[in-house]
C-alpha atoms as a PDB file:
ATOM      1  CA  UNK A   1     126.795  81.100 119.458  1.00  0.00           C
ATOM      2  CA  UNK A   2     123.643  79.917 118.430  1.00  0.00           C
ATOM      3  CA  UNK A   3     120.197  81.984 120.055  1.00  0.00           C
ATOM      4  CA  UNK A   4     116.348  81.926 120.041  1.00  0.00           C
ATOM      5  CA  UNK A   5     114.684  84.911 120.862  1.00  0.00           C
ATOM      6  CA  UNK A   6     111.155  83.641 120.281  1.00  0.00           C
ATOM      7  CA  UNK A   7     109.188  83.684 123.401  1.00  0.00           C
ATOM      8  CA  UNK A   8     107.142  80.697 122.047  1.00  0.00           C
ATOM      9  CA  UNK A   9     110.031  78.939 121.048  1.00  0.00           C
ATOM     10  CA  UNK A  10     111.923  79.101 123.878  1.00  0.00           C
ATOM     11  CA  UNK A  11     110.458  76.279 125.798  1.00  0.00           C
ATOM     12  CA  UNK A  12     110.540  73.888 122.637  1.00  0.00           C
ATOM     13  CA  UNK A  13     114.580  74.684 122.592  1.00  0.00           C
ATOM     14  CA  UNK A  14     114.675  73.743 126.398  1.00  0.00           C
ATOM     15  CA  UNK A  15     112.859  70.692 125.238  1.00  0.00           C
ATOM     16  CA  UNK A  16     114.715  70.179 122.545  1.00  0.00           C
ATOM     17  CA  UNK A  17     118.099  70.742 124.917  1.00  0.00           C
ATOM     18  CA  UNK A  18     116.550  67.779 127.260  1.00  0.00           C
ATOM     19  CA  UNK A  19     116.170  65.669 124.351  1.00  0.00           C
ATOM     20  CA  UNK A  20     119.209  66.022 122.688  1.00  0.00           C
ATOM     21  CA  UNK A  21     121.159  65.859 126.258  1.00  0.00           C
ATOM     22  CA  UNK A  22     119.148  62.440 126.877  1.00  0.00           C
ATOM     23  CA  UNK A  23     120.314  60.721 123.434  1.00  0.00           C
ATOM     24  CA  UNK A  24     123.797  62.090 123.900  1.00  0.00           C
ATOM     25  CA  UNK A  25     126.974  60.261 125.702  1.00  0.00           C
ATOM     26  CA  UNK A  26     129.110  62.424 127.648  1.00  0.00           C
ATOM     27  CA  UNK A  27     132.017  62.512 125.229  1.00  0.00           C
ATOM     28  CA  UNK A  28     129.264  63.620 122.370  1.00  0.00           C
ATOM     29  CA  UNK A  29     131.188  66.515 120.744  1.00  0.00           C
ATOM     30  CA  UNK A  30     127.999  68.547 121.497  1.00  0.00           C
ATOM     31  CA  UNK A  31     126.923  67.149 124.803  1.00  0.00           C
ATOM     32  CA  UNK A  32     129.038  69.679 126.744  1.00  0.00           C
ATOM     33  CA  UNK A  33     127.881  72.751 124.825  1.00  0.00           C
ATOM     34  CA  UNK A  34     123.771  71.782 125.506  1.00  0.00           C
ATOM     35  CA  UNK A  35     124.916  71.023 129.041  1.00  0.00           C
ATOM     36  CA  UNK A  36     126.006  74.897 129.429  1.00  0.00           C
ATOM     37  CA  UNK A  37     123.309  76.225 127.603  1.00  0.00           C
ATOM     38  CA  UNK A  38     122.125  79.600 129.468  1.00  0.00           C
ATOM     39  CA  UNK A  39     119.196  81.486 129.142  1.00  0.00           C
ATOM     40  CA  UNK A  40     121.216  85.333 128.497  1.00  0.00           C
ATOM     41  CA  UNK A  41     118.417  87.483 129.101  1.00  0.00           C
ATOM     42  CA  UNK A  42     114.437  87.503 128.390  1.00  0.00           C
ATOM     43  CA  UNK A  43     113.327  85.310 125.822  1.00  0.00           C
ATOM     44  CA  UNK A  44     117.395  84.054 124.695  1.00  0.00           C
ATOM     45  CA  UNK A  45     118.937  80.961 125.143  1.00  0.00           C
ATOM     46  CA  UNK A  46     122.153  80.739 124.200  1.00  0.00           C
ATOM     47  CA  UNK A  47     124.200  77.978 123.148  1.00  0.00           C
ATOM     48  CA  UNK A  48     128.412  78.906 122.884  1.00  0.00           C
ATOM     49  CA  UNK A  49     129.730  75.906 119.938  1.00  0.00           C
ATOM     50  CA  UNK A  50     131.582  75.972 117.155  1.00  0.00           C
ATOM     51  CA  UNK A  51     130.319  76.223 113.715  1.00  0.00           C
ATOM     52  CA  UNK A  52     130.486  72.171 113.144  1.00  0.00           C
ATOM     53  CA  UNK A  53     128.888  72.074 116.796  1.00  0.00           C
ATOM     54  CA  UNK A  54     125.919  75.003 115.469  1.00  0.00           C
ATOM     55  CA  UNK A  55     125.165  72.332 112.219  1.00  0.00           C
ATOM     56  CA  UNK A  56     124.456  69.164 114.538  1.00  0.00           C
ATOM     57  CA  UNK A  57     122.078  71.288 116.689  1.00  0.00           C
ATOM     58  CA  UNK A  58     120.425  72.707 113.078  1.00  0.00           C
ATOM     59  CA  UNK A  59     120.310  68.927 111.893  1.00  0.00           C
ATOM     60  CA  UNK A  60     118.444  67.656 115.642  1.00  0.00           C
ATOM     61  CA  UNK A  61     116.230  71.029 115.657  1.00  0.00           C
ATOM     62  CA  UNK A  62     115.312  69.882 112.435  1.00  0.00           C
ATOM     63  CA  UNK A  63     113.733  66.334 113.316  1.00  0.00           C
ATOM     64  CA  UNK A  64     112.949  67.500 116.932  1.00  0.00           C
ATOM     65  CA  UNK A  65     111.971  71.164 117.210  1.00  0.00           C
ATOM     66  CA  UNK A  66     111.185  72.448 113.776  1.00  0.00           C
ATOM     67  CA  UNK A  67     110.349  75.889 114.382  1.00  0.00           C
ATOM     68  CA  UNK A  68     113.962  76.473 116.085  1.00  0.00           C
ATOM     69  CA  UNK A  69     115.309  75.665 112.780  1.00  0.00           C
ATOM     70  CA  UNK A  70     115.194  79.522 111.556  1.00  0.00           C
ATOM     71  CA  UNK A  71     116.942  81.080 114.506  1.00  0.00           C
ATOM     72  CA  UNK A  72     119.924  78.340 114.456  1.00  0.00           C
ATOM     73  CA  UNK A  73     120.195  79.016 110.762  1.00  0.00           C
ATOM     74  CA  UNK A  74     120.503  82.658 111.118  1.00  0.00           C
ATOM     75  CA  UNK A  75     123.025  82.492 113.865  1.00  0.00           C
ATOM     76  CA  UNK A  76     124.958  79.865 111.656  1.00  0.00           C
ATOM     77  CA  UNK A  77     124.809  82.832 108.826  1.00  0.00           C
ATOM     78  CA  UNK A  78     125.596  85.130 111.017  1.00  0.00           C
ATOM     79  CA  UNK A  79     129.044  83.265 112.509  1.00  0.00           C
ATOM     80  CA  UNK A  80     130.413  82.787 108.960  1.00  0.00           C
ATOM     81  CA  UNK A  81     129.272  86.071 107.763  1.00  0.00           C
ATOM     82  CA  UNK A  82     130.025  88.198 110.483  1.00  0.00           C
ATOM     83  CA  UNK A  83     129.155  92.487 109.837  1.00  0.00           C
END
């Protein structure tokens, strides 16, 4: 699961979400997780994928939403390093 908690960032990651969900087809391996995308609680958006799913968002954050880039790498670090 990737999350911001950032209260500035979090409309650049909606953006960013929009974007992405524009340039994506349907069968994009990643279009279904952006699609369900849920803002958890104050300030979090979450964003349930798989690891594989977690490094496409990290590569489009990077060339779309730069300051997201942080957070998804964290929660990348944090799924293969869990504890």
């Amino acid at each position: 699961m990737v999350k911001a908690t950032n209260s500035d960032l979090e409309p650049r990651l909606l953006l960013l979400i929009v974007i992405l969900l524009k340039r994506a087809t349907e069968d994009s391996p990643l279009y279904f997780r952006l699609k369900n995308a849920v803002k958890t609680q104050a300030n979090t958006i979450a964003v349930l994928c798989d690891l594989d799913q977690a490094e496409m968002l990290l590569q489009a954050a990077k060339d779309f939403c730069p300051d997201a880039v942080p957070q998804i790498e964290k929660a990348i670090r944090l799924a293969q390093f869990p504890g």
